[in-house]
Structures are given as C-alpha cells and as structure tokens.
Protein backbone atom coordinates (compact mmCIF):
# COMPACT_ATOMS: atom_id res chain seq x y z
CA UNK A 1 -93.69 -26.16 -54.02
CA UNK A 2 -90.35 -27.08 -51.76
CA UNK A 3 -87.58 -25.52 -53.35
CA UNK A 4 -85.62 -27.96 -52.10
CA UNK A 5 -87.44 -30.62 -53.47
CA UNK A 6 -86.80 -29.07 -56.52
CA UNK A 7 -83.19 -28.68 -56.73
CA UNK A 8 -82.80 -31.97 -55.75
CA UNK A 9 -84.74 -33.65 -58.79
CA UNK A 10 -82.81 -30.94 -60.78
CA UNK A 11 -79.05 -32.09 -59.65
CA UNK A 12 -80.80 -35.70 -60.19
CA UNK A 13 -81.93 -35.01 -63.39
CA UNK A 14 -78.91 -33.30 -64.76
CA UNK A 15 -76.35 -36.01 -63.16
CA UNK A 16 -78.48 -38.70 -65.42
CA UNK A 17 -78.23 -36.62 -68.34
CA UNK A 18 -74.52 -36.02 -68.17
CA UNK A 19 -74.10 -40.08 -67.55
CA UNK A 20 -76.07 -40.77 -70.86
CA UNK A 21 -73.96 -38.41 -72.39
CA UNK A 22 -70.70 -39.58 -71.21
CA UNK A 23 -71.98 -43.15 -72.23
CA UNK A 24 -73.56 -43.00 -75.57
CA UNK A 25 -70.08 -40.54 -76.45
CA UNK A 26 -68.18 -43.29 -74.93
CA UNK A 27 -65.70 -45.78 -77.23
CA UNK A 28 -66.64 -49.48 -76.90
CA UNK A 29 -63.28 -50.25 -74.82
CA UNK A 30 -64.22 -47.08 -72.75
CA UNK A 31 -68.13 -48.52 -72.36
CA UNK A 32 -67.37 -51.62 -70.94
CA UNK A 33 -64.73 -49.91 -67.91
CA UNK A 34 -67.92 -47.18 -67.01
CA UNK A 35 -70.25 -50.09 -66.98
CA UNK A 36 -67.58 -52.20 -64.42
CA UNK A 37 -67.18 -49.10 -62.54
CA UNK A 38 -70.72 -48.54 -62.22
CA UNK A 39 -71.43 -52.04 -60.76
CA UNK A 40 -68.15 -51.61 -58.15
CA UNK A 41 -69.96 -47.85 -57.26
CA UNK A 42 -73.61 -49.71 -56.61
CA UNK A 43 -71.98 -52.30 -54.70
CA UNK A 44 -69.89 -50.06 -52.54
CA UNK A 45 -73.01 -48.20 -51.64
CA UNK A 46 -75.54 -51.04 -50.94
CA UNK A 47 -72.33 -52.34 -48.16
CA UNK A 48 -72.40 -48.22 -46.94
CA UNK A 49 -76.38 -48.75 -46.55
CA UNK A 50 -76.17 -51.94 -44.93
CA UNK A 51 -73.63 -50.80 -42.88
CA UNK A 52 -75.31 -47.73 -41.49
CA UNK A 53 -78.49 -49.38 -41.23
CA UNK A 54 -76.62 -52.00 -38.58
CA UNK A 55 -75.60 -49.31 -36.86
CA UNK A 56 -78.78 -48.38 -35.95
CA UNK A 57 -80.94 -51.32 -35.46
C-alpha cells in the first residue's frame, strides 16, 4: 500500500467531510452564497485546466 496514496484519499476524504459540515450547519442565506461560490471555484479551475492543457498541446 502507497502511503501516499493514502494520505491523499485521507486529506480528500476529510476536506468533503468538513464541506458537508459547513453546509448542512449553514443558514439558508449563508447556503445559497457557498453554493455560488462553489460554482465560481469549479469554473475558475476548469479555465486553469484548459489553460495548462493549451500550454502543452
């Protein structure tokens, strides 16, 4: 077993939890700004992929 592989899935695992805690402890107001920051933070990082993908093709 890679213990890298395994700290990885742990940080990954632990990051989700902490995001379904934030959001299920989350006010309705305060839902609805992590849920429009989430889609700006996706979209940021699809243009960062695309953008280093040019870069090499």
């Amino acid at each position: 077993m890679d213990l890298k592989s395994v700290a990885k899935g742990a940080a990954a695992g632990a990051a989700v939890g902490f995001a379904c805690y934030v959001f299920s402890s989350a006010k309705p107001m305060k839902k609805r700004n992590i849920k429009k920051d989430a889609g700006k933070t996706l979209k940021a990082a699809e243009n960062l992929i695309n953008d280093i993908t040019s870069v090499f093709m």
